[in-house]
PDB file of N, CA and C in Angstrom:
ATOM      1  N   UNK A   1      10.178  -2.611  13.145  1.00  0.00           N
ATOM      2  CA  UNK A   1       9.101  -1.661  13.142  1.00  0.00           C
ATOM      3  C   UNK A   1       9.226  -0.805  11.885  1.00  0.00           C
ATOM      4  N   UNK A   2       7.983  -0.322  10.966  1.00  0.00           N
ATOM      5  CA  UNK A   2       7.708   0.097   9.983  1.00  0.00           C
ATOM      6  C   UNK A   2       6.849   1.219  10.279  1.00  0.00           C
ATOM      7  N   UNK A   3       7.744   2.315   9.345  1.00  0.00           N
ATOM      8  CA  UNK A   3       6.657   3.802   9.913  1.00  0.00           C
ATOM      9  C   UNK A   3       7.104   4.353   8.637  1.00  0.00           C
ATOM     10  N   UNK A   4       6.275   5.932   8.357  1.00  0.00           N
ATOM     11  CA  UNK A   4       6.304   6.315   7.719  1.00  0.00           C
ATOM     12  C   UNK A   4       6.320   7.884   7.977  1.00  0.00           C
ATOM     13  N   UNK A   5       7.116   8.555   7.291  1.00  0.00           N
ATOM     14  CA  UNK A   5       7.031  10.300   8.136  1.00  0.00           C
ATOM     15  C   UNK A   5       6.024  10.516   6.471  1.00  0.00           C
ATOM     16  N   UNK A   6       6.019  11.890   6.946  1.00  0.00           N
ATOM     17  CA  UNK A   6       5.073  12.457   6.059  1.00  0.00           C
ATOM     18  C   UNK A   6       5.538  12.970   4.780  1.00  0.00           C
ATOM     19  N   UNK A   7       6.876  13.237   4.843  1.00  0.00           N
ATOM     20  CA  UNK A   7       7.364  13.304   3.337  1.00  0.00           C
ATOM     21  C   UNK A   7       7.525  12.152   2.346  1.00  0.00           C
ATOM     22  N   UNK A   8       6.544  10.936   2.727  1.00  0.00           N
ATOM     23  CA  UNK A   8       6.576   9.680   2.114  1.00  0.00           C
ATOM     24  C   UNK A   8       7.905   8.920   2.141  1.00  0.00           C
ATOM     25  N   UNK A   9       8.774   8.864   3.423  1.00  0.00           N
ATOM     26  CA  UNK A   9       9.573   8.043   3.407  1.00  0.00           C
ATOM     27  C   UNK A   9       9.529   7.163   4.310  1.00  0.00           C
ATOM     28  N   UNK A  10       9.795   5.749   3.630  1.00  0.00           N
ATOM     29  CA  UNK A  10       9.579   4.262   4.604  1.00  0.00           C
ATOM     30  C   UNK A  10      11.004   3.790   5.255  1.00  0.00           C
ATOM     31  N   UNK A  11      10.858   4.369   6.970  1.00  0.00           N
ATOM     32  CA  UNK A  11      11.333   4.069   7.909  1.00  0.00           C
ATOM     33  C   UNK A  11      11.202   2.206   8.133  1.00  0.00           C
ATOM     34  N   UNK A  12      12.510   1.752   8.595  1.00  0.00           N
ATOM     35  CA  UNK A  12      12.219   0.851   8.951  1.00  0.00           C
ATOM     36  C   UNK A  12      13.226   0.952  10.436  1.00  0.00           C
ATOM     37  N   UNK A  13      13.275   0.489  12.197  1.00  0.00           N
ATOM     38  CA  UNK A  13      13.909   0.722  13.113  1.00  0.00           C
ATOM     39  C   UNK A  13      13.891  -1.232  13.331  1.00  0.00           C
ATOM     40  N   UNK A  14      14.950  -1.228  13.350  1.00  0.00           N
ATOM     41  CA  UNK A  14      15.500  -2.344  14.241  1.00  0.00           C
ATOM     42  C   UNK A  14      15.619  -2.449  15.692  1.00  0.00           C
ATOM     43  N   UNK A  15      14.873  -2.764  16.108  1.00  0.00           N
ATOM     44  CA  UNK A  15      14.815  -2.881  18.098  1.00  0.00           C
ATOM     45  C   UNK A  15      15.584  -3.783  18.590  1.00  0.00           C
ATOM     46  N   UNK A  16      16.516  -3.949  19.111  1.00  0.00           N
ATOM     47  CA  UNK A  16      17.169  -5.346  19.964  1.00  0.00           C
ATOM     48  C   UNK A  16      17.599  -4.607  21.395  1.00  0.00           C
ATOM     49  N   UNK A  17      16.967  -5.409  22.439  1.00  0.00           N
ATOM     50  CA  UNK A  17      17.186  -4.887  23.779  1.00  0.00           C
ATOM     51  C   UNK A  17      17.059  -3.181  24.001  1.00  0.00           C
ATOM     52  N   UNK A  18      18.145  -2.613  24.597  1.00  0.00           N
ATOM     53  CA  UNK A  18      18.051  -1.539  24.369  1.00  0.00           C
ATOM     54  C   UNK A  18      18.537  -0.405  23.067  1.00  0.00           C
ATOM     55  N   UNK A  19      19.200  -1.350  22.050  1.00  0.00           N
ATOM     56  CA  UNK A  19      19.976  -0.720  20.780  1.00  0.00           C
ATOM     57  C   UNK A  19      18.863  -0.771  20.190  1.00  0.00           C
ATOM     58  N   UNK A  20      18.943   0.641  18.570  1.00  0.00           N
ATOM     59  CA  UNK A  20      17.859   0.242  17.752  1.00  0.00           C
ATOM     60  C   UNK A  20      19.287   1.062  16.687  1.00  0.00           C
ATOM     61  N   UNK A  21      18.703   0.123  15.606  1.00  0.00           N
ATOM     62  CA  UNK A  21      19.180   0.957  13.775  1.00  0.00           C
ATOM     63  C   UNK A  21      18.186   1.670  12.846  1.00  0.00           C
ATOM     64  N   UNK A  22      18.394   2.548  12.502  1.00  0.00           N
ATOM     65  CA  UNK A  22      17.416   3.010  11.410  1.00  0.00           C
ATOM     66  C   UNK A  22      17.757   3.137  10.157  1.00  0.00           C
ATOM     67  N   UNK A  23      17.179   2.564   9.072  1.00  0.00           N
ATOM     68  CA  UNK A  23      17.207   2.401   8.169  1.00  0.00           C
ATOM     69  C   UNK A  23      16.090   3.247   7.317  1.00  0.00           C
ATOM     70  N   UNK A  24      16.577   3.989   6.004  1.00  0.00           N
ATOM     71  CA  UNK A  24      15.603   4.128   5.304  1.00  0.00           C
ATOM     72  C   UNK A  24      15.479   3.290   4.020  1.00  0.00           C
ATOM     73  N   UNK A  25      14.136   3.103   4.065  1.00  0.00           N
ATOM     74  CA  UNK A  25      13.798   1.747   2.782  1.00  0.00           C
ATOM     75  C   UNK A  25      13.621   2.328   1.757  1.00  0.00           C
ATOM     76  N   UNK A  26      12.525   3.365   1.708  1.00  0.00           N
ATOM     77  CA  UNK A  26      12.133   3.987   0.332  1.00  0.00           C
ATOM     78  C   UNK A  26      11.761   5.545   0.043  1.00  0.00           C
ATOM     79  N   UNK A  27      11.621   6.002  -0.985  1.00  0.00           N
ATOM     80  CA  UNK A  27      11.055   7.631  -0.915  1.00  0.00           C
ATOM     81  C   UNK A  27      10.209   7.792  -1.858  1.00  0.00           C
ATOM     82  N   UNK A  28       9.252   7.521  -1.845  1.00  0.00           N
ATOM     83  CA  UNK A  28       8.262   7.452  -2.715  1.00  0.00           C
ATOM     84  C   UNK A  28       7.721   9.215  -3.242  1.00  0.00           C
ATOM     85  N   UNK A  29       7.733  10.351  -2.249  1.00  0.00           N
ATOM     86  CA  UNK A  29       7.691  11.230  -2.537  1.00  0.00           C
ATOM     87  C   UNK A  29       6.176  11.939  -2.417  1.00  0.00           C
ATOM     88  N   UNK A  30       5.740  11.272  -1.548  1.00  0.00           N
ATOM     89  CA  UNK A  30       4.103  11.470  -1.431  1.00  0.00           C
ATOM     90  C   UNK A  30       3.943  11.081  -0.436  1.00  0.00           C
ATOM     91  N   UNK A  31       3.094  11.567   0.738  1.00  0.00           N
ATOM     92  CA  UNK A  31       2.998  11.426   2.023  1.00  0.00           C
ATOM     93  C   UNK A  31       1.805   9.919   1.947  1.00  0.00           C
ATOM     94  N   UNK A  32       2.462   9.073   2.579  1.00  0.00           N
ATOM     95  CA  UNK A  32       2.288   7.605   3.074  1.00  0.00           C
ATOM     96  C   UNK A  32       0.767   7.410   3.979  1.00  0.00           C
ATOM     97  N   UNK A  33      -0.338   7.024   3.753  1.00  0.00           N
ATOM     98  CA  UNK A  33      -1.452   7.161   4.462  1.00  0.00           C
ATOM     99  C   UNK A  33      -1.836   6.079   5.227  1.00  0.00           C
ATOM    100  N   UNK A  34      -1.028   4.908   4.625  1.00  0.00           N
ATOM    101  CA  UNK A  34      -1.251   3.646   5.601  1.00  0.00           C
ATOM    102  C   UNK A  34      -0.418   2.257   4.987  1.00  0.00           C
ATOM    103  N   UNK A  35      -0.046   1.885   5.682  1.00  0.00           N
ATOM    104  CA  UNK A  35       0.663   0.584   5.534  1.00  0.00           C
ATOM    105  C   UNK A  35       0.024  -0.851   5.899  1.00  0.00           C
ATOM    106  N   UNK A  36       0.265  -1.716   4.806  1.00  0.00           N
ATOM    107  CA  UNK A  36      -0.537  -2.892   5.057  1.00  0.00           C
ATOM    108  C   UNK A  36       0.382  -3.585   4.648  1.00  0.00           C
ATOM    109  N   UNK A  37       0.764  -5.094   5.912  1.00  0.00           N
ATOM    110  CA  UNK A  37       1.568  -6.309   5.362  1.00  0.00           C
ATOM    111  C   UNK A  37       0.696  -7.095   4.949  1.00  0.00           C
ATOM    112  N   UNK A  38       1.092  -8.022   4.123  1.00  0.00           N
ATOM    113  CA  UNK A  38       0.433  -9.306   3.122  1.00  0.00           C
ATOM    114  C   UNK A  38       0.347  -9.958   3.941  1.00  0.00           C
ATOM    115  N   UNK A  39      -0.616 -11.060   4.285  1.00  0.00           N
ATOM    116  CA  UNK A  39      -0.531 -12.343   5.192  1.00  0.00           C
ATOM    117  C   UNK A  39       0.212 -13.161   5.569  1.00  0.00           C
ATOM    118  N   UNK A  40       1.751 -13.232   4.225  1.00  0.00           N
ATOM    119  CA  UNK A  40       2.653 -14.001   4.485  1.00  0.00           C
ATOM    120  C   UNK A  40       3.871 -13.224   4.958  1.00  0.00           C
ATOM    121  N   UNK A  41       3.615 -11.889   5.581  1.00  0.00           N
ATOM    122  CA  UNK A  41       4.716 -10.521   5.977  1.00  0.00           C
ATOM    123  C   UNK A  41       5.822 -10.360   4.879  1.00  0.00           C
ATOM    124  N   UNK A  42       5.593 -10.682   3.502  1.00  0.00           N
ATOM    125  CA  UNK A  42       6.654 -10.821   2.392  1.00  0.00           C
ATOM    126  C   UNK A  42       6.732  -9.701   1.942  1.00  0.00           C
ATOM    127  N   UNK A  43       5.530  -8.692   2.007  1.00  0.00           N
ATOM    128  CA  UNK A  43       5.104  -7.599   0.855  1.00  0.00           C
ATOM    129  C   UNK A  43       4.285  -6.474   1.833  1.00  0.00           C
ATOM    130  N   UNK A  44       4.793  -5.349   1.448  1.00  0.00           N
ATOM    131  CA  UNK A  44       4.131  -3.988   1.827  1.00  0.00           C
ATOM    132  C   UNK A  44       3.360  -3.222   1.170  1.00  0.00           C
ATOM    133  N   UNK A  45       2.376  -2.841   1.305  1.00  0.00           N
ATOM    134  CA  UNK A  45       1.611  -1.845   0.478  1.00  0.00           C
ATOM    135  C   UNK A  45       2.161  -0.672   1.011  1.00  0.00           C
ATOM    136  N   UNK A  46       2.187   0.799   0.592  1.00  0.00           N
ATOM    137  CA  UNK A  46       2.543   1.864   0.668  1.00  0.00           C
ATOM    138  C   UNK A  46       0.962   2.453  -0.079  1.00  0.00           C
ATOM    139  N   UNK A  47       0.322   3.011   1.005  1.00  0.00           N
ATOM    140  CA  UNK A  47      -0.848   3.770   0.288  1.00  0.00           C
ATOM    141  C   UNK A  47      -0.618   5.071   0.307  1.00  0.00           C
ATOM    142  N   UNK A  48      -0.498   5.608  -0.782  1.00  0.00           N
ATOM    143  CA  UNK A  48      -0.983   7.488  -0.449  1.00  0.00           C
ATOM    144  C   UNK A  48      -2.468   8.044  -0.391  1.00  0.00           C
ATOM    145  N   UNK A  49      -2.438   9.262   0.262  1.00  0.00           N
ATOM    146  CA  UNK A  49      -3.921   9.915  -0.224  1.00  0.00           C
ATOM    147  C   UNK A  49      -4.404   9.933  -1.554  1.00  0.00           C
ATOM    148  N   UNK A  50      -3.266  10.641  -2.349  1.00  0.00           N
ATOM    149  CA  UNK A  50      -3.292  10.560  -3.771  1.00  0.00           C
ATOM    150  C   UNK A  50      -4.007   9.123  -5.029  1.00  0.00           C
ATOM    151  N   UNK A  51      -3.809   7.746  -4.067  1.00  0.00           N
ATOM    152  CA  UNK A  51      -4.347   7.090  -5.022  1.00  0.00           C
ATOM    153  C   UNK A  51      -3.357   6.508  -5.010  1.00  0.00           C
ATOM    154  N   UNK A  52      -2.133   6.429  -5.083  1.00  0.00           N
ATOM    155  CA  UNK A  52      -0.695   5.270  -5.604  1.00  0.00           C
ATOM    156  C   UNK A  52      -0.669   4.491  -4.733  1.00  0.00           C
ATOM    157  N   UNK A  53      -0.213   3.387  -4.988  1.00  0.00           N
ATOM    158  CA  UNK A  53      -0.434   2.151  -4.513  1.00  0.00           C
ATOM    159  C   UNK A  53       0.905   1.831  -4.671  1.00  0.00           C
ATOM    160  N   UNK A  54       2.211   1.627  -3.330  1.00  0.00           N
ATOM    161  CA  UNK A  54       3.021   0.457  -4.262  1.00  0.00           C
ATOM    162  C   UNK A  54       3.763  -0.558  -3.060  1.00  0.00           C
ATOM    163  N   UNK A  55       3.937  -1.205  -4.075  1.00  0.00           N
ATOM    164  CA  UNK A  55       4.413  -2.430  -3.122  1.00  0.00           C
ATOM    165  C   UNK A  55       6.419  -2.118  -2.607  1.00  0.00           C
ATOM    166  N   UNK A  56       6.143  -2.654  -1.743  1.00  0.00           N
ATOM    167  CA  UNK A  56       7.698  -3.047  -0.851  1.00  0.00           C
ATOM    168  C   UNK A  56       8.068  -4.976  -0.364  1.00  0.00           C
ATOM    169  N   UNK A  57       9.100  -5.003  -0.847  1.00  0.00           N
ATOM    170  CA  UNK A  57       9.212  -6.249  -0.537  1.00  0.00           C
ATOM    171  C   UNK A  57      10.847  -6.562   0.826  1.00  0.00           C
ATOM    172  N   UNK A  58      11.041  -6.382   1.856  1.00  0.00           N
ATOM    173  CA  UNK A  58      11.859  -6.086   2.799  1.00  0.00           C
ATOM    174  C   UNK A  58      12.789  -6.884   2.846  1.00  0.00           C
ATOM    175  N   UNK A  59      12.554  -7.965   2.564  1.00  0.00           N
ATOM    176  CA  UNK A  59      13.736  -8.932   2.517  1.00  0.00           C
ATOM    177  C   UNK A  59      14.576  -8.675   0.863  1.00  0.00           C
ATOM    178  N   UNK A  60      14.045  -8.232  -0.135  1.00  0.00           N
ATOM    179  CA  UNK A  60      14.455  -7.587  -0.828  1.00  0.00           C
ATOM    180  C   UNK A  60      15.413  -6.178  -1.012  1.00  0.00           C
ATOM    181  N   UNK A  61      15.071  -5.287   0.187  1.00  0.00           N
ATOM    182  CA  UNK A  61      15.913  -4.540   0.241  1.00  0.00           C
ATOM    183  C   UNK A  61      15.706  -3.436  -0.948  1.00  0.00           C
ATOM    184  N   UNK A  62      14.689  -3.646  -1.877  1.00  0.00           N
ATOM    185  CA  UNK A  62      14.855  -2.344  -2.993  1.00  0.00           C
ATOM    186  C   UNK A  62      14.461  -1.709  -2.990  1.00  0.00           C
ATOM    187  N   UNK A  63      13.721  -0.835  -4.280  1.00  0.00           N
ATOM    188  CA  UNK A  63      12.920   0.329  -4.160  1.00  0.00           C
ATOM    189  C   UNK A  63      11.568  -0.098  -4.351  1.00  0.00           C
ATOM    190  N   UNK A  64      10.413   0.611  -3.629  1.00  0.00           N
ATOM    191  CA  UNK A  64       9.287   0.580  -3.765  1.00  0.00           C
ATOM    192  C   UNK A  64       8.780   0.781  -5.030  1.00  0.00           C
ATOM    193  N   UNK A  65       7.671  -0.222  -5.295  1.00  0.00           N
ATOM    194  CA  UNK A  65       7.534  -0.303  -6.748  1.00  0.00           C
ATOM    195  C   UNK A  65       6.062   0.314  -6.705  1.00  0.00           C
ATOM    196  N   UNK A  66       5.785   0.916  -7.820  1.00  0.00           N
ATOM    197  CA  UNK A  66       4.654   1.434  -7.833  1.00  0.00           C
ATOM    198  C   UNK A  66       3.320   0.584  -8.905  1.00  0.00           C
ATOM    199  N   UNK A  67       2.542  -0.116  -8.098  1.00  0.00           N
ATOM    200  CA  UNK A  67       1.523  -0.811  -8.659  1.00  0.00           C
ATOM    201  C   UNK A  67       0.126  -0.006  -9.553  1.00  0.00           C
ATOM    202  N   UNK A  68      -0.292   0.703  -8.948  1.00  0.00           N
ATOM    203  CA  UNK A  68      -1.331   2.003  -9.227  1.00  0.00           C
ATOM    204  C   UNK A  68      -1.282   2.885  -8.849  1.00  0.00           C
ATOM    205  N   UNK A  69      -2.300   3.834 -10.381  1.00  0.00           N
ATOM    206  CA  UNK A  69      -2.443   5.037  -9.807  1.00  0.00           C
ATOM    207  C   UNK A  69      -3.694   5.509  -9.895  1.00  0.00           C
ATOM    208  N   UNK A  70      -4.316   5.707  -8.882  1.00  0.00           N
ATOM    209  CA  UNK A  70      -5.987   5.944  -9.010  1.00  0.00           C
ATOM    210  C   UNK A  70      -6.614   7.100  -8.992  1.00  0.00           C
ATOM    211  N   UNK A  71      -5.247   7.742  -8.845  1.00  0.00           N
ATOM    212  CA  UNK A  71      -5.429   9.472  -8.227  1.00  0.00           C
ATOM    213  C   UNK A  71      -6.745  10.043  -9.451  1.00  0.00           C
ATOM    214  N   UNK A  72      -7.180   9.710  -9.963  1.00  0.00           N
ATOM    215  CA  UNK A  72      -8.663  10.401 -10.815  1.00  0.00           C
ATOM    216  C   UNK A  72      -9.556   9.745 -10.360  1.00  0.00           C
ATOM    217  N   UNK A  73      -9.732   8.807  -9.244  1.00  0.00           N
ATOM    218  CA  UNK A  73     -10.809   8.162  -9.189  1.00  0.00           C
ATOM    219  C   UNK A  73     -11.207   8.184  -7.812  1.00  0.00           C
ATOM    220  N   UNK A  74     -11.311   9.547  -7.346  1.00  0.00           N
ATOM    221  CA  UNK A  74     -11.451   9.400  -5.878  1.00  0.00           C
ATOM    222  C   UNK A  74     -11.487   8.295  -5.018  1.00  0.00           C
ATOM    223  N   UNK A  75     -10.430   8.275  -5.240  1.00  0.00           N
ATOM    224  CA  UNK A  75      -9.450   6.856  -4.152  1.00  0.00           C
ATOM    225  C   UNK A  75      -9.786   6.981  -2.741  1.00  0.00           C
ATOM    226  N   UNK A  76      -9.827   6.362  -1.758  1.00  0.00           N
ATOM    227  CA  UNK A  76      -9.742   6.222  -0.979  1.00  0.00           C
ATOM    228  C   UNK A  76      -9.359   4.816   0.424  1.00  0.00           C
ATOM    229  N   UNK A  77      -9.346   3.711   0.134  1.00  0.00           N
ATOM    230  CA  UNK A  77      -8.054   2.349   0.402  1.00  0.00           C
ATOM    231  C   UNK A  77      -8.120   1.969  -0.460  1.00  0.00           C
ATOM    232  N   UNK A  78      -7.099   0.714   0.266  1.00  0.00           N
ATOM    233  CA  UNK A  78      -6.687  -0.198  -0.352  1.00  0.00           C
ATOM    234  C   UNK A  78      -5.477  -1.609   0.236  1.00  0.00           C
ATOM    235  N   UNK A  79      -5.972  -2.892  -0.001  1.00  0.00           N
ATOM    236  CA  UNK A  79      -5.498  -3.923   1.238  1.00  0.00           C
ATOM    237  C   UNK A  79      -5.258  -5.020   0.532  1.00  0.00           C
ATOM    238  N   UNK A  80      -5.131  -5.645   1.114  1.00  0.00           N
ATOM    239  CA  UNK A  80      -4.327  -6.919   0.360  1.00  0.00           C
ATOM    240  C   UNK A  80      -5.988  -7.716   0.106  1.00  0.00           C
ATOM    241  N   UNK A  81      -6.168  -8.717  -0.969  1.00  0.00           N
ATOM    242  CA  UNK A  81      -7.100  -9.582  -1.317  1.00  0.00           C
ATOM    243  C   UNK A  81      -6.660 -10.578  -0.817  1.00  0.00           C
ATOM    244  N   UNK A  82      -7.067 -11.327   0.276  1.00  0.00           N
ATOM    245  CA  UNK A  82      -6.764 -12.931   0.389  1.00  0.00           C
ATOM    246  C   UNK A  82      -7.552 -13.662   0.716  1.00  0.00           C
ATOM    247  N   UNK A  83      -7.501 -15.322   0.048  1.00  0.00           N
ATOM    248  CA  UNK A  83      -6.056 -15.974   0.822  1.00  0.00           C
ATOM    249  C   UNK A  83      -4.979 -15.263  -0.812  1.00  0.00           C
ATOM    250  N   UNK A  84      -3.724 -15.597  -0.335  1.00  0.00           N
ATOM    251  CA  UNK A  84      -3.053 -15.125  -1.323  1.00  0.00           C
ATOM    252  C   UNK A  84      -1.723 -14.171  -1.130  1.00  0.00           C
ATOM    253  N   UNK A  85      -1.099 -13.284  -2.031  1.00  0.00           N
ATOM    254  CA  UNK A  85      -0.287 -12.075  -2.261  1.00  0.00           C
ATOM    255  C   UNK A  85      -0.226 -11.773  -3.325  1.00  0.00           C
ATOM    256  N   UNK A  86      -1.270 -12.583  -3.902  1.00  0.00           N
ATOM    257  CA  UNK A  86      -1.405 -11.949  -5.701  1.00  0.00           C
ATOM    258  C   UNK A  86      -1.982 -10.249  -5.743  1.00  0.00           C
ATOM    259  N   UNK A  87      -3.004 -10.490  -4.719  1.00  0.00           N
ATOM    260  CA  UNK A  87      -3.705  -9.479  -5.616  1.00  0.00           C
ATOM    261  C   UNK A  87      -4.119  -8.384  -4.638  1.00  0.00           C
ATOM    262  N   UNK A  88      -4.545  -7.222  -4.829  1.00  0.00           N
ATOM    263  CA  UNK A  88      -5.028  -6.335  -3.600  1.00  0.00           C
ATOM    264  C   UNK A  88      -6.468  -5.691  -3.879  1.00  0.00           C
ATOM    265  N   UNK A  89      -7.047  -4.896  -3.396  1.00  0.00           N
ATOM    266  CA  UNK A  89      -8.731  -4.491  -3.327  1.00  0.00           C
ATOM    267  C   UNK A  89      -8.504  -3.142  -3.500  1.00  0.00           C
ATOM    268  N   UNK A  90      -8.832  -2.199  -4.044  1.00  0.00           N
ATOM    269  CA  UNK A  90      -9.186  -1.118  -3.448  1.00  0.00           C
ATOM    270  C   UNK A  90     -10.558  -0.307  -4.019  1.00  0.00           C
ATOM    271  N   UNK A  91     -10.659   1.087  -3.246  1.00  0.00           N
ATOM    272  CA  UNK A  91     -12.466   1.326  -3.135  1.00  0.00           C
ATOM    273  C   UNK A  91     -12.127   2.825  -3.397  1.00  0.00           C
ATOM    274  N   UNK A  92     -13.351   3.336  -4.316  1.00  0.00           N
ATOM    275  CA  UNK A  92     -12.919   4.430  -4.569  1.00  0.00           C
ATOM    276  C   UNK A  92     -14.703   5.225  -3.280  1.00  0.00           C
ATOM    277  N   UNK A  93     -14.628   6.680  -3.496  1.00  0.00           N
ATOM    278  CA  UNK A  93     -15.848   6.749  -2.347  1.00  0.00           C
ATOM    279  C   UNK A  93     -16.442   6.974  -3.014  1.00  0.00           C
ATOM    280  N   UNK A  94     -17.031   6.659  -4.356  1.00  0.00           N
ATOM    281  CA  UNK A  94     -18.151   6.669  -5.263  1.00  0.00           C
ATOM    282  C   UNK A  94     -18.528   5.118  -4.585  1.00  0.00           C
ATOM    283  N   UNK A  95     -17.938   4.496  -4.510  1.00  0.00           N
ATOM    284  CA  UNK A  95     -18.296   2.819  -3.605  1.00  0.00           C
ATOM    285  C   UNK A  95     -17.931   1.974  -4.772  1.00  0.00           C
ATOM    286  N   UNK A  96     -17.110   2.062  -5.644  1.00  0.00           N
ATOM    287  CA  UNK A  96     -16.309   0.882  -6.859  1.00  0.00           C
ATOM    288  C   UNK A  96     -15.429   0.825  -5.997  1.00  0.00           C
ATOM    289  N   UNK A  97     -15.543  -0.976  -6.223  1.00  0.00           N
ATOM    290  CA  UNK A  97     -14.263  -1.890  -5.533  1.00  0.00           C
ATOM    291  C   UNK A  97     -13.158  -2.560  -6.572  1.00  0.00           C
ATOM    292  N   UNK A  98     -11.826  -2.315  -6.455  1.00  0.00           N
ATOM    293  CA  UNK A  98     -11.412  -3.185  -7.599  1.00  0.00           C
ATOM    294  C   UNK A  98     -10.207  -4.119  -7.333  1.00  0.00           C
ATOM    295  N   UNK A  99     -10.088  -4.567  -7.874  1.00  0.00           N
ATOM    296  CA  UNK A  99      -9.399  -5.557  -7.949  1.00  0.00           C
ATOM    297  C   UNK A  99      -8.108  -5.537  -8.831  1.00  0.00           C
ATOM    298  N   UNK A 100      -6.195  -5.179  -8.451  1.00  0.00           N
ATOM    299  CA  UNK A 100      -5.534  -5.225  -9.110  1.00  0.00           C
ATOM    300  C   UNK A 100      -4.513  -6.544  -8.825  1.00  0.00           C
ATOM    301  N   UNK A 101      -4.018  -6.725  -9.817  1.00  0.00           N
ATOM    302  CA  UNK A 101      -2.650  -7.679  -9.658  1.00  0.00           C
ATOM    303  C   UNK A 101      -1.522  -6.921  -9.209  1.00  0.00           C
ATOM    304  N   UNK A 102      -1.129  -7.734  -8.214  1.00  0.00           N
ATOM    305  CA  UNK A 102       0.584  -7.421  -7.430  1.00  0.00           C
ATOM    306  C   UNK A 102       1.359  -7.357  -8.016  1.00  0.00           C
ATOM    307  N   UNK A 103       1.465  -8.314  -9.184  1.00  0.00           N
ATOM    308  CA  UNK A 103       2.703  -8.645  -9.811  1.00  0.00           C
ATOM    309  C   UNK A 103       3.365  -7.443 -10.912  1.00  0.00           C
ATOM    310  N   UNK A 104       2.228  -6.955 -11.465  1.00  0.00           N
ATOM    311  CA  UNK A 104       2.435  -6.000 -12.213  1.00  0.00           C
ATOM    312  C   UNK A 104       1.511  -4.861 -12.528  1.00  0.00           C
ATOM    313  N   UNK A 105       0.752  -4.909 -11.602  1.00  0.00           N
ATOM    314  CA  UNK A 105      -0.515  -3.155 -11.467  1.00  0.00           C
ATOM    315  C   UNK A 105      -1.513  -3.656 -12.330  1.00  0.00           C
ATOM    316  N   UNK A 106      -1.656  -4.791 -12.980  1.00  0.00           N
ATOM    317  CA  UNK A 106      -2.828  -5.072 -13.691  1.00  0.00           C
ATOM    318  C   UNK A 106      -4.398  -4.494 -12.905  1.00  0.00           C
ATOM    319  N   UNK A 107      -5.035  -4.456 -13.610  1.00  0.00           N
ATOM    320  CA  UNK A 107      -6.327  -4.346 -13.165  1.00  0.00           C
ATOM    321  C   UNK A 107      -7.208  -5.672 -13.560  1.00  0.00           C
ATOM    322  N   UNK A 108      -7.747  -6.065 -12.327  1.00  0.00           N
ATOM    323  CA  UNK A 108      -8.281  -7.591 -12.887  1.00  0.00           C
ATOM    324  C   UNK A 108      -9.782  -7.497 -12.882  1.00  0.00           C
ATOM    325  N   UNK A 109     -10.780  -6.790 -11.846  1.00  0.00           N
ATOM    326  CA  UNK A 109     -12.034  -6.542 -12.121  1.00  0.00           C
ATOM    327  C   UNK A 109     -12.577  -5.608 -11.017  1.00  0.00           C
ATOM    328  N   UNK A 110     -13.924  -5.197 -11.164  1.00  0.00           N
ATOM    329  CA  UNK A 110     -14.416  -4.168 -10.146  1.00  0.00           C
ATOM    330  C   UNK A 110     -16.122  -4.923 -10.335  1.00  0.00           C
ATOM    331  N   UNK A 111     -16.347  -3.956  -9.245  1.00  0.00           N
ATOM    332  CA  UNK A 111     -17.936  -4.175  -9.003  1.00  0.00           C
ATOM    333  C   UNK A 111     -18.268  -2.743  -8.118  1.00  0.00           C
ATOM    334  N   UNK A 112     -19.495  -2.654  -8.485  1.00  0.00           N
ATOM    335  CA  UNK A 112     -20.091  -0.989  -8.129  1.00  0.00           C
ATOM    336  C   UNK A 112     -20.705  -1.550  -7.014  1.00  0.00           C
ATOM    337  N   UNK A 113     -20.823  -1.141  -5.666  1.00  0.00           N
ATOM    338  CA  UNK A 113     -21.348  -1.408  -4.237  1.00  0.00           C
ATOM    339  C   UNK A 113     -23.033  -0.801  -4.417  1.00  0.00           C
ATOM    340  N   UNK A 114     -23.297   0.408  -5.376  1.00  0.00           N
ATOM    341  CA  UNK A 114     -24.450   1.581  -5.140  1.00  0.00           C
ATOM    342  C   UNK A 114     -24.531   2.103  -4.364  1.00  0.00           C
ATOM    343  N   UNK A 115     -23.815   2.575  -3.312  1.00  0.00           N
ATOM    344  CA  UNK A 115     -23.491   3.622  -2.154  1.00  0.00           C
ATOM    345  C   UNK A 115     -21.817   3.973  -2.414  1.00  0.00           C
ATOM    346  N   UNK A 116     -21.765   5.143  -1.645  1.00  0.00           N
ATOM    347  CA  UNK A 116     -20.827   6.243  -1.515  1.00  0.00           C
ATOM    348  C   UNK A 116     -20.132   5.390  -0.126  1.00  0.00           C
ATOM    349  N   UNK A 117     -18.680   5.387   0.239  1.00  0.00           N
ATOM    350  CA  UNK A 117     -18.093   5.199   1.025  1.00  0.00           C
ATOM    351  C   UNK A 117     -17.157   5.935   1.868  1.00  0.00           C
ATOM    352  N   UNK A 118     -17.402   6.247   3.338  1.00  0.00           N
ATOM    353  CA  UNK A 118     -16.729   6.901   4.070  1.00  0.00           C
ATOM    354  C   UNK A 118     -16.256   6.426   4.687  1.00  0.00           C
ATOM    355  N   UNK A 119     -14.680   7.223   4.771  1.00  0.00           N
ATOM    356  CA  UNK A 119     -13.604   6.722   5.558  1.00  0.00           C
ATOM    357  C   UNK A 119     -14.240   6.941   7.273  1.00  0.00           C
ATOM    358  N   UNK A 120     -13.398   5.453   7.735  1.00  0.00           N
ATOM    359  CA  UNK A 120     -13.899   6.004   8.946  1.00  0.00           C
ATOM    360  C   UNK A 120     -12.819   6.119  10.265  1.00  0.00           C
TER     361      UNK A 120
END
């Protein structure tokens, strides 16, 4: 199980029967707004309010890497693109969708929706 407290640190609890371990994975330093696994459960997104985007990889064991930062672009998600783990989506609430690379925060393309987007 994967959680996140609000001082942006990624909890991870090990459950077996009635024992559990807790582990902390990462500290990104910015309160955590939502977590998304990749389709193939390899890779974590770490979203903030702020706009940063970064990936976690668990079987890896390291530090959370930081893919983007959108924080000027009234951010608001962001999810994995598939089929795939290349690449992820995110939407700012002006309604631009874009499109970055996993591998290294690239930005690969966007498209303007013409409406405003609310979280819901």
């Amino acid at each position: 199980l994967y959680f996140s407290a609000q001082e942006g640190i990624l909890i991870f609890y090990h459950i077996k029967d009635l024992q559990y371990e807790i582990k902390i994975c990462a500290d990104i330093s910015q309160p955590i707004s939502s977590l998304m696994f990749s389709p193939d459960y390899t890779s974590l997104l770490l979203v903030t309010d702020q706009g940063t985007v970064y990936s976690y990889r668990p079987a890896h064991s390291g530090e959370a890497v930081k893919l983007l930062d959108t924080s000027s672009s009234c951010f608001l998600a962001a999810d994995f693109l598939t089929p795939g783990n290349n690449c992820c989506v995110s939407v700012t609430i002006s309604g631009e969708l874009q499109v970055w690379s996993l591998e290294d925060g690239t930005f690969l393309s966007k498209i303007n929706l013409g409406t405003e987007v609310q979280e819901t």
